[in-house]
C-alpha atoms as a PDB file:
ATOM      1  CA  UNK A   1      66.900 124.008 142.939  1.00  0.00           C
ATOM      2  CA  UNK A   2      63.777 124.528 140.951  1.00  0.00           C
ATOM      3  CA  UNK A   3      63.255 122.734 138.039  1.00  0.00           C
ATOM      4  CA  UNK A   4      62.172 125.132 135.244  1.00  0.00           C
ATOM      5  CA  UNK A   5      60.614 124.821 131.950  1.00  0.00           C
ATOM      6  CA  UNK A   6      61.912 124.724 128.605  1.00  0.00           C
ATOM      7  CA  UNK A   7      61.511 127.636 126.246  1.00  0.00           C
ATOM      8  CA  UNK A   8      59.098 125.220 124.328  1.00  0.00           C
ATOM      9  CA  UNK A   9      56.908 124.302 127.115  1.00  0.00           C
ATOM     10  CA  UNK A  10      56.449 127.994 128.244  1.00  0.00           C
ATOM     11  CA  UNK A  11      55.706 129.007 124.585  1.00  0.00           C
ATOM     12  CA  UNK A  12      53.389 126.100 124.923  1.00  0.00           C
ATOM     13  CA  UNK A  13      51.554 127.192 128.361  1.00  0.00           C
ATOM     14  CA  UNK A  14      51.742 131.315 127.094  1.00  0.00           C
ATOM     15  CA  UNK A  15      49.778 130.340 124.541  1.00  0.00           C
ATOM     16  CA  UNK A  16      47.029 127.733 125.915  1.00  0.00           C
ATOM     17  CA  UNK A  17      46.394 129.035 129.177  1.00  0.00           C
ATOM     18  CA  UNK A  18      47.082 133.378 128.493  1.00  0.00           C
ATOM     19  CA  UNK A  19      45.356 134.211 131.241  1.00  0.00           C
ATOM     20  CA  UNK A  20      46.906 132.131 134.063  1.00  0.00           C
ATOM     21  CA  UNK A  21      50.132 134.322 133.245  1.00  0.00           C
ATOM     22  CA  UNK A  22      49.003 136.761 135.292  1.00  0.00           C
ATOM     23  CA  UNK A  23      48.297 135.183 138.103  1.00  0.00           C
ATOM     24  CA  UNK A  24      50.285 133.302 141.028  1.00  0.00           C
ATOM     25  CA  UNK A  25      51.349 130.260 139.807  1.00  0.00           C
ATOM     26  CA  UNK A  26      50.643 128.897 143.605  1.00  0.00           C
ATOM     27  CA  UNK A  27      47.750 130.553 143.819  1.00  0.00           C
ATOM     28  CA  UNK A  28      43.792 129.293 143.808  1.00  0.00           C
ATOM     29  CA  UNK A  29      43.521 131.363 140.851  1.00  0.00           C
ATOM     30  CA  UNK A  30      44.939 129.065 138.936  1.00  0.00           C
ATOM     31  CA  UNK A  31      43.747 125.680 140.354  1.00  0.00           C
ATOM     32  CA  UNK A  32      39.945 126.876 140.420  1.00  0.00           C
ATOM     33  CA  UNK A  33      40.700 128.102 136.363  1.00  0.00           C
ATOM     34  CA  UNK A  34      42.188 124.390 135.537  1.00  0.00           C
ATOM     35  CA  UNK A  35      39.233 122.707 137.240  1.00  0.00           C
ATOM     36  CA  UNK A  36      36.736 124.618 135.381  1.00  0.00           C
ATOM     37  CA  UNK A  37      39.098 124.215 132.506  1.00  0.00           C
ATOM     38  CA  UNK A  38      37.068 120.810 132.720  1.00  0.00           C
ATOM     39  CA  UNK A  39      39.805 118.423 133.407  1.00  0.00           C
ATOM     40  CA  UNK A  40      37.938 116.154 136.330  1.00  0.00           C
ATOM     41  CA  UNK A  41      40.357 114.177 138.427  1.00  0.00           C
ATOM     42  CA  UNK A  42      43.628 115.478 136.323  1.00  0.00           C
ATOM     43  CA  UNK A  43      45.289 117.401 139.917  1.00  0.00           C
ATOM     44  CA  UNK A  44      44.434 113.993 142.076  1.00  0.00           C
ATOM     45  CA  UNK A  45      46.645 111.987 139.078  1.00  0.00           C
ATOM     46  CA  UNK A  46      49.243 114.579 139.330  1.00  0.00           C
ATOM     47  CA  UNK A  47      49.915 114.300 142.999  1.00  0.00           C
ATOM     48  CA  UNK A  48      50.022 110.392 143.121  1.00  0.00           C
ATOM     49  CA  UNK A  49      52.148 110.267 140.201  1.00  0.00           C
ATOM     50  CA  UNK A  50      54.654 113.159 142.062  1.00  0.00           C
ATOM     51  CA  UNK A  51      54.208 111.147 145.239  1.00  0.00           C
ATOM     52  CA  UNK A  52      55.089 107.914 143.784  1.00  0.00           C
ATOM     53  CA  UNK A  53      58.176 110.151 141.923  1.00  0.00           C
ATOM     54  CA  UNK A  54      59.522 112.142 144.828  1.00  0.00           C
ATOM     55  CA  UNK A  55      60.017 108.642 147.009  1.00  0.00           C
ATOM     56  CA  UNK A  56      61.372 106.995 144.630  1.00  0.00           C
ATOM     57  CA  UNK A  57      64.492 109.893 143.578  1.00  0.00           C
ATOM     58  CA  UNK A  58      63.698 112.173 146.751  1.00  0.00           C
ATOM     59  CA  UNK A  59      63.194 116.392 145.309  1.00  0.00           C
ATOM     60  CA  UNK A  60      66.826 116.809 143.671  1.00  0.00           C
ATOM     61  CA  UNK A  61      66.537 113.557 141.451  1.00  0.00           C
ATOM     62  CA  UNK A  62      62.630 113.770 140.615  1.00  0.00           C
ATOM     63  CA  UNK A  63      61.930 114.293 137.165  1.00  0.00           C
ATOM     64  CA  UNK A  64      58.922 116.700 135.847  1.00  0.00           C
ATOM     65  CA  UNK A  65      58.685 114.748 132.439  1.00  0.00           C
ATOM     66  CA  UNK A  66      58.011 111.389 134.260  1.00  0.00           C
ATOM     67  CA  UNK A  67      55.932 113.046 136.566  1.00  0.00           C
ATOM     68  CA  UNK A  68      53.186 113.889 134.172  1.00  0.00           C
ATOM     69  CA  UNK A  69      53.865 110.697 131.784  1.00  0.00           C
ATOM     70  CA  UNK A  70      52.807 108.787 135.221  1.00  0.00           C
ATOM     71  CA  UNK A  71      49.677 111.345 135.640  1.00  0.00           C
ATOM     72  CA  UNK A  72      48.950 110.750 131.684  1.00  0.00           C
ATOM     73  CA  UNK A  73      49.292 114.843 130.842  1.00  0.00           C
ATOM     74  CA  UNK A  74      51.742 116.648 129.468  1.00  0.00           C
ATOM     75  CA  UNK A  75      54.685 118.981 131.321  1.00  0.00           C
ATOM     76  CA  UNK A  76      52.625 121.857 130.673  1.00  0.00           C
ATOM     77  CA  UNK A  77      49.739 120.871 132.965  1.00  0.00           C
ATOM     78  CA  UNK A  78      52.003 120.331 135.878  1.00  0.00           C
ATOM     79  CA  UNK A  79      53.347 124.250 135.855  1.00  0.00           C
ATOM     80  CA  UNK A  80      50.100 125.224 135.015  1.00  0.00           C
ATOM     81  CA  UNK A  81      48.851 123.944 138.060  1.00  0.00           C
ATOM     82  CA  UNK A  82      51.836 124.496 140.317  1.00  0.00           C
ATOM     83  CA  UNK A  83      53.979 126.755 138.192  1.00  0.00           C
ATOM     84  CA  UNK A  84      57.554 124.796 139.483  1.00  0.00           C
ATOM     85  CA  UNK A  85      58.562 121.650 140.511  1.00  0.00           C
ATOM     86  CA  UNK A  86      59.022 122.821 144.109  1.00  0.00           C
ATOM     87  CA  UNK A  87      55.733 123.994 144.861  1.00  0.00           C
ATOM     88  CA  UNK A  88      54.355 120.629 143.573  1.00  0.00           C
ATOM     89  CA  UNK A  89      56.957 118.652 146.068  1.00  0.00           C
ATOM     90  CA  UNK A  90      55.373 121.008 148.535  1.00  0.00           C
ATOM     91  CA  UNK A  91      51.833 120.208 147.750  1.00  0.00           C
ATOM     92  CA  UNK A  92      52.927 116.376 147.790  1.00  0.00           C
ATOM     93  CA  UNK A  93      53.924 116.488 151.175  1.00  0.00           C
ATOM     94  CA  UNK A  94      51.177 118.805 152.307  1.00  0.00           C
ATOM     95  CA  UNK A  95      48.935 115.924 151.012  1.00  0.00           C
ATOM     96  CA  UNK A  96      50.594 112.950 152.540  1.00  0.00           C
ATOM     97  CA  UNK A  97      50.568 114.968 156.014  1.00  0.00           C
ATOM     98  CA  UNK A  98      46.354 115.630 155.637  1.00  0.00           C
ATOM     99  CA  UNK A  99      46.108 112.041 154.930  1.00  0.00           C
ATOM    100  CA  UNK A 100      48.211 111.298 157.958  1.00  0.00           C
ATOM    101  CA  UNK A 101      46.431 113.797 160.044  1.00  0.00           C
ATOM    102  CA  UNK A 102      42.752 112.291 158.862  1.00  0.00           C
ATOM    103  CA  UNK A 103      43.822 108.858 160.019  1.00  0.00           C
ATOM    104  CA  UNK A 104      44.370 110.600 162.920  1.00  0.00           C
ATOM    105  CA  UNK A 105      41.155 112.814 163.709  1.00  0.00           C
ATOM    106  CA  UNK A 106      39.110 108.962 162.344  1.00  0.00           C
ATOM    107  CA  UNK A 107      40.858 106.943 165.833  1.00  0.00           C
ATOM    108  CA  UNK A 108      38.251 106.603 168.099  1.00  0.00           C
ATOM    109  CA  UNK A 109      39.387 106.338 171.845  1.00  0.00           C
ATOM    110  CA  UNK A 110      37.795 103.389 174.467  1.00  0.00           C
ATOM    111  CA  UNK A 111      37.001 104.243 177.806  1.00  0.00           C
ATOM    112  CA  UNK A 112      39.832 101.807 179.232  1.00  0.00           C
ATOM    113  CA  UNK A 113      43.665 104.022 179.051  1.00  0.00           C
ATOM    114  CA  UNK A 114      45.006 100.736 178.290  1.00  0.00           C
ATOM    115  CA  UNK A 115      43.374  99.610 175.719  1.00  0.00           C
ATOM    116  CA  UNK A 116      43.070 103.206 174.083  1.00  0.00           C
ATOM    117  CA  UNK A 117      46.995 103.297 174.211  1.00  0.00           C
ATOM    118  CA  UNK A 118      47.340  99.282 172.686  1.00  0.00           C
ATOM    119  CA  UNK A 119      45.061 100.593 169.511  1.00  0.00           C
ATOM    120  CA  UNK A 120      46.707 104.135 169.490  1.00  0.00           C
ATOM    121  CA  UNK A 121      50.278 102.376 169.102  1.00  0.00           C
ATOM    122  CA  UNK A 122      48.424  99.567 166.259  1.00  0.00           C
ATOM    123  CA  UNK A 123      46.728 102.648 164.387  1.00  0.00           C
ATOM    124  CA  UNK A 124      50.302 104.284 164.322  1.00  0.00           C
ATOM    125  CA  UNK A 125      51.816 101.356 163.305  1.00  0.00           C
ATOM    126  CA  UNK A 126      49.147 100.593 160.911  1.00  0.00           C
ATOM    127  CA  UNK A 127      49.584 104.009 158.778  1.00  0.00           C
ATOM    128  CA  UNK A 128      52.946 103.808 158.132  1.00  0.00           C
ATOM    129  CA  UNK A 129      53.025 100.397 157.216  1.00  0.00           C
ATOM    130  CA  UNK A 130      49.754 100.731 154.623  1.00  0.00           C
ATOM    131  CA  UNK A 131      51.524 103.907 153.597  1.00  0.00           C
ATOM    132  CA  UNK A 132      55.366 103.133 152.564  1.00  0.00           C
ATOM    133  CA  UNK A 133      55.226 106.314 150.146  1.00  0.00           C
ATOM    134  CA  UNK A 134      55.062 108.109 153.085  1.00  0.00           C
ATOM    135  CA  UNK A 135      57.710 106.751 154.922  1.00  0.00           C
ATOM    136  CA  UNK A 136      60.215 107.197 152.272  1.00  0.00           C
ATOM    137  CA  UNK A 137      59.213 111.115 151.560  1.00  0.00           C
ATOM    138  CA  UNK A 138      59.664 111.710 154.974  1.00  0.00           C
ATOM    139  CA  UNK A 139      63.345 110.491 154.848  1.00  0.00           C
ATOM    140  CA  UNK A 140      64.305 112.879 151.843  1.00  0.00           C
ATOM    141  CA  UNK A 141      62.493 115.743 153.338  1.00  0.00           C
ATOM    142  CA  UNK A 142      64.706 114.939 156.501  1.00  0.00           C
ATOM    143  CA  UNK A 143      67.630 115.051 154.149  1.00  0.00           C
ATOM    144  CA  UNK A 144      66.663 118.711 153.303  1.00  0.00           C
ATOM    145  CA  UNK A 145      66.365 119.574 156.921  1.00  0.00           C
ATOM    146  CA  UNK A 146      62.838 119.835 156.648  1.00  0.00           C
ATOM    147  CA  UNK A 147      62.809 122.594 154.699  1.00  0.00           C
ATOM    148  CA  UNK A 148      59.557 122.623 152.746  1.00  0.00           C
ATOM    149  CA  UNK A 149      57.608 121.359 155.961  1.00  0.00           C
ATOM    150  CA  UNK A 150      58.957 124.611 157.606  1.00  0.00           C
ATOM    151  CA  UNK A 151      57.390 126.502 154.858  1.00  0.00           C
ATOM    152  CA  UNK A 152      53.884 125.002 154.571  1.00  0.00           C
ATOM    153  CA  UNK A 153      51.293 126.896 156.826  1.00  0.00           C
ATOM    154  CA  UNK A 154      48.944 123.793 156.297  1.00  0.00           C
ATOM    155  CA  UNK A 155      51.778 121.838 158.380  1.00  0.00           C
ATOM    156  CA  UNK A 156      52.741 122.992 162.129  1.00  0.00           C
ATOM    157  CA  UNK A 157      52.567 121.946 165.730  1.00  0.00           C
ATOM    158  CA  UNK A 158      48.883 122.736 166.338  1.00  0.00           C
ATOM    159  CA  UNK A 159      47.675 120.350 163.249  1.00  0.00           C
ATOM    160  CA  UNK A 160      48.557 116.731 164.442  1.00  0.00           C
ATOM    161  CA  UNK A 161      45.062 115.540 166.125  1.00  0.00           C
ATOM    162  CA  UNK A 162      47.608 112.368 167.788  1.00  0.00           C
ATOM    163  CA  UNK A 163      49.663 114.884 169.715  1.00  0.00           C
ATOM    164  CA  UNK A 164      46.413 116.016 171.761  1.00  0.00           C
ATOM    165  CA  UNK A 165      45.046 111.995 172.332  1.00  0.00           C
ATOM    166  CA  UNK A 166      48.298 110.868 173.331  1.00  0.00           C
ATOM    167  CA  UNK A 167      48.526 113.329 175.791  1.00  0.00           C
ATOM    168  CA  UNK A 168      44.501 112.845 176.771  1.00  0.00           C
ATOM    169  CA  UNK A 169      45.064 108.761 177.441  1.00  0.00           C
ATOM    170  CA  UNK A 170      48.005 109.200 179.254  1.00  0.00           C
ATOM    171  CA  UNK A 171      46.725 111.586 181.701  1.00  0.00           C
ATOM    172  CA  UNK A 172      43.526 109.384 182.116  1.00  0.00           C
ATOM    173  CA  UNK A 173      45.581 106.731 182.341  1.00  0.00           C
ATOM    174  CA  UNK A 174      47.890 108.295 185.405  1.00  0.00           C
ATOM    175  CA  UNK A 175      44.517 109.652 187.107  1.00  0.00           C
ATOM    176  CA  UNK A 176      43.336 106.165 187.326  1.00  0.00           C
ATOM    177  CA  UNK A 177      47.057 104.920 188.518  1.00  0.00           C
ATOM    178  CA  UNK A 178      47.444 102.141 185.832  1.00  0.00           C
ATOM    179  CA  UNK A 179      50.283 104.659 184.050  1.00  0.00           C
ATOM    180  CA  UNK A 180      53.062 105.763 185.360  1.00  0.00           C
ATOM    181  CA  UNK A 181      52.948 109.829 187.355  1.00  0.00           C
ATOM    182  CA  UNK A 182      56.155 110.877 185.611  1.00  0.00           C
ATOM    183  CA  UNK A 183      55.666 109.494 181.778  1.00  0.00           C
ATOM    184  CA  UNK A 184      55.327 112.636 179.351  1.00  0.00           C
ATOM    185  CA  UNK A 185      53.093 112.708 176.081  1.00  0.00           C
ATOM    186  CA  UNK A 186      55.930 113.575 174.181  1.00  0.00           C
ATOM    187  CA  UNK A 187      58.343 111.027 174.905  1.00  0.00           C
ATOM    188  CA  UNK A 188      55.180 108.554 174.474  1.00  0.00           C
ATOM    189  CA  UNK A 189      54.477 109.716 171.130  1.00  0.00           C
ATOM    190  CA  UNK A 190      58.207 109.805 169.968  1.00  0.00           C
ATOM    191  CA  UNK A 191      58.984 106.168 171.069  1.00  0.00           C
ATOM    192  CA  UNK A 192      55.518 104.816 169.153  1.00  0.00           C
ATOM    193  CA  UNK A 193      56.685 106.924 165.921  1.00  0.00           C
ATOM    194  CA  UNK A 194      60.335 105.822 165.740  1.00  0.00           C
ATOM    195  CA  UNK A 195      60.012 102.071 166.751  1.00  0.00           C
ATOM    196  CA  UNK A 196      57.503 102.130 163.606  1.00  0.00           C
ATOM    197  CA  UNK A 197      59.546 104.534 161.470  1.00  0.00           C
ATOM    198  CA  UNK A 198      62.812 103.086 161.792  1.00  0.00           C
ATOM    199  CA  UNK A 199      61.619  99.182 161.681  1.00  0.00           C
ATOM    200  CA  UNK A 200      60.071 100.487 157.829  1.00  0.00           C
ATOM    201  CA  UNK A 201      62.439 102.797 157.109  1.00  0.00           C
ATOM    202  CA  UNK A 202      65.089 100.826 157.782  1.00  0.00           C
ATOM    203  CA  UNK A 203      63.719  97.382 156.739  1.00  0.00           C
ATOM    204  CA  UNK A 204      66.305  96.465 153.635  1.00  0.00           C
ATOM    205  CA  UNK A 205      69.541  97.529 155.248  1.00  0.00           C
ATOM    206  CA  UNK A 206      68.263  95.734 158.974  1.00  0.00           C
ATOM    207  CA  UNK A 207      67.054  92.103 157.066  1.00  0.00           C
ATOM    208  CA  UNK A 208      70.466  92.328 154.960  1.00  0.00           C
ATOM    209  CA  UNK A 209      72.569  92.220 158.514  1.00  0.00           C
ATOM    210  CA  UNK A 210      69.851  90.244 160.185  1.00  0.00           C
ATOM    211  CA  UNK A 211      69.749  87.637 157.847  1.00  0.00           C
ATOM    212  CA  UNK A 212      65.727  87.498 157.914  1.00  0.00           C
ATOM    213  CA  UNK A 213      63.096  89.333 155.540  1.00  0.00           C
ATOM    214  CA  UNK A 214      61.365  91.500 158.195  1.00  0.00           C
ATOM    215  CA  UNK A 215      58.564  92.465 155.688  1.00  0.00           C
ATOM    216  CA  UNK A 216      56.782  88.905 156.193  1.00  0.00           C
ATOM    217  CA  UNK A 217      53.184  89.408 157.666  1.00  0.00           C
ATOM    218  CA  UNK A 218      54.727  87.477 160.781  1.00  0.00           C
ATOM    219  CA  UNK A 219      57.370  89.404 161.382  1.00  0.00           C
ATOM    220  CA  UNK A 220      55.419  92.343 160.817  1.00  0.00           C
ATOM    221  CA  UNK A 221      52.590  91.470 163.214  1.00  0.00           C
ATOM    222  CA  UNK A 222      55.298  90.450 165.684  1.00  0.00           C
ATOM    223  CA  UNK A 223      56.977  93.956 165.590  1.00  0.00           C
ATOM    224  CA  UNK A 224      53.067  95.651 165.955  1.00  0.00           C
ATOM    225  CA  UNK A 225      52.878  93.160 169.273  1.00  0.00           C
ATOM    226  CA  UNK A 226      56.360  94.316 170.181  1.00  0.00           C
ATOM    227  CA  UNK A 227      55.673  97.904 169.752  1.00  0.00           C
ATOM    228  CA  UNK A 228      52.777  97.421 172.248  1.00  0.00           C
ATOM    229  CA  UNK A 229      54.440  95.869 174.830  1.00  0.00           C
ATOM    230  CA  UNK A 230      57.388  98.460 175.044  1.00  0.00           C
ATOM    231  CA  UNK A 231      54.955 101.104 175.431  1.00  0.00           C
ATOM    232  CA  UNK A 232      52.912  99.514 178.028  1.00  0.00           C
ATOM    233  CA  UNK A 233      55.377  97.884 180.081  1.00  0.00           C
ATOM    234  CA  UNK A 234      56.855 101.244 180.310  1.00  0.00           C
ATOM    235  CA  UNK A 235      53.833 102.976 181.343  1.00  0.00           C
ATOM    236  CA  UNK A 236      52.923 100.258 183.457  1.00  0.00           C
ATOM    237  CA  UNK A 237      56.186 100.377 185.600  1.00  0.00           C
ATOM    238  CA  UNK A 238      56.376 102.704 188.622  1.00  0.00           C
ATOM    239  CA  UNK A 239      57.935 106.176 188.572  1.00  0.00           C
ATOM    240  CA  UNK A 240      61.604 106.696 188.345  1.00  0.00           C
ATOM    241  CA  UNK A 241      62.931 107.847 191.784  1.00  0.00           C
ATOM    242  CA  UNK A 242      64.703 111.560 191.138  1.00  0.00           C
ATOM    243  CA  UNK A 243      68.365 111.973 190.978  1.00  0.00           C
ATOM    244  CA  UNK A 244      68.635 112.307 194.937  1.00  0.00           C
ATOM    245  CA  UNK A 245      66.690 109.258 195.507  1.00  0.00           C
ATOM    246  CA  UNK A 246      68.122 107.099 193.303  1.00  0.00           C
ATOM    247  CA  UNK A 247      71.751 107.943 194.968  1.00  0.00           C
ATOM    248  CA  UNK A 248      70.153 107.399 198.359  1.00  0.00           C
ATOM    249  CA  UNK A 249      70.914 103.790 198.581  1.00  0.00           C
ATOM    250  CA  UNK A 250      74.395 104.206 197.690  1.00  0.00           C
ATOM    251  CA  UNK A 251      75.244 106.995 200.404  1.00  0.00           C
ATOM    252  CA  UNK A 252      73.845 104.780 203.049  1.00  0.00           C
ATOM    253  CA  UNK A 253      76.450 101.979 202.090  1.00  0.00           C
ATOM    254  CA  UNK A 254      79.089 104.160 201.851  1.00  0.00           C
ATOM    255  CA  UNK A 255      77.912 105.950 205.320  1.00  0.00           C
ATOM    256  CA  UNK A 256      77.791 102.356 207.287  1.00  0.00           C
ATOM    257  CA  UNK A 257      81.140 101.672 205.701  1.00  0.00           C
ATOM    258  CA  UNK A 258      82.689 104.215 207.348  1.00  0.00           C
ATOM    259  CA  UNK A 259      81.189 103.956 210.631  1.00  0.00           C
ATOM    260  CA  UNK A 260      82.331 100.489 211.018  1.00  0.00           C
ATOM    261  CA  UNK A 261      78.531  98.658 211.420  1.00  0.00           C
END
């Protein structure tokens, strides 16, 4: 549920911003009037201070008032800029996705499908782990079913650069034969993204049972090796025979069985 301003802080906003009221509060009405408002840099402090906020307490427990005591302003600025606490959770994430996505679009890809699958697994790996704010907003948006990810139009299917170059070094991979013919870009991309999620995501609960701290540099490097090798190993393998092939073995035993050979 939204968080919504106090009777105070609207008197506050009525009467030092009188002709934002008007307008959208998630509009670029607004945002343009606040910049030329002359407040340089005050929207880029908001957002770091809401992104440190919403991982920490996830949407339900974040707090406005801390928000904008972390971004040095007042609670006034933050609905003036993004009139309720849900649109500025929404602009968080949007955020944190185009920073994800311009990691992406900035990975170069070598000639050799190996080696342009070894560095597309370490770049993956690489984000999340420089990134553990990200990580950690993910899991609460999860919790909400994804719901303000649903919503964003700056967010879909078509926006994730990594989709497209997975599915480019795999298929350059299989025309030169060093990849496997029936390996899909989407299974590909899921295994690199969870064995690096979950290892982060996961990392307090899994060194508790484990009995090791699995955020040492060594371990951490070891798991970026490991990652690797999974994925290429896989690739590397030969195709999977289909469902009648794989039985084939098994009827001819039972066949010469039968027959008495």
């Amino acid at each position: 549920m939204a968080e919504r301003p106090t009777a105070g802080t609207r008197r506050a906003l009525s009467q030092s911003a009188p002709a934002a009221a008007a307008a959208d509060p998630s509009g670029p009405t607004r945002r343009r009037s606040a910049r030329a408002r002359g407040e340089p840099g005050l929207e880029s402090r908001i957002l770091e201070a809401a992104l440190e906020e919403f991982a920490e307490h996830g949407f339900a427990g974040a707090r406005i008032e801390r928000i904008s005591a972390g971004a040095g302003t007042v609670d006034r600025m933050l609905y003036y800029y993004y009139g309720n606490k849900e649109r500025l959770y929404q602009a968080v994430l949007e955020q944190a996705y185009a920073q994800m996505i311009s990691a992406q679009r900035s990975f170069v890809t070598p000639e050799d499908p190996v080696a342009a699958m070894r560095q597309l697994v370490e770049h993956s790996w690489d984000h999340y782990a420089s990134h553990p704010h990200l990580v950690r907003l993910l899991m609460n948006e999860n919790l909400l079913r994804g719901r303000h990810v649903q919503q964003s139009e700056q967010v879909g299917p078509t926006s994730f650069p990594l989709v497209e170059t997975v599915k480019t070094v795999l298929e350059a991979g299989q025309a030169r034969g060093v990849f496997r013919a029936d390996a899909q870009a989407t299974q590909v991309l899921m295994t690199i993204m969870s064995l690096g999620f979950f290892y982060l995501s996961n990392q307090h609960t899994c060194s508790s049972w484990i009995g090791v701290d699995l955020m040492t540099r060594t371990r951490r490097n070891g798991w970026r090796a490991h990652i690797c090798t999974v994925v290429l190993d896989y690739l590397s393998a030969p195709a999977e025979p289909g469902p009648i092939a794989a039985a084939a073995p098994a009827i001819v035993k039972k066949t010469v069985r039968k027959s008495g050979a």
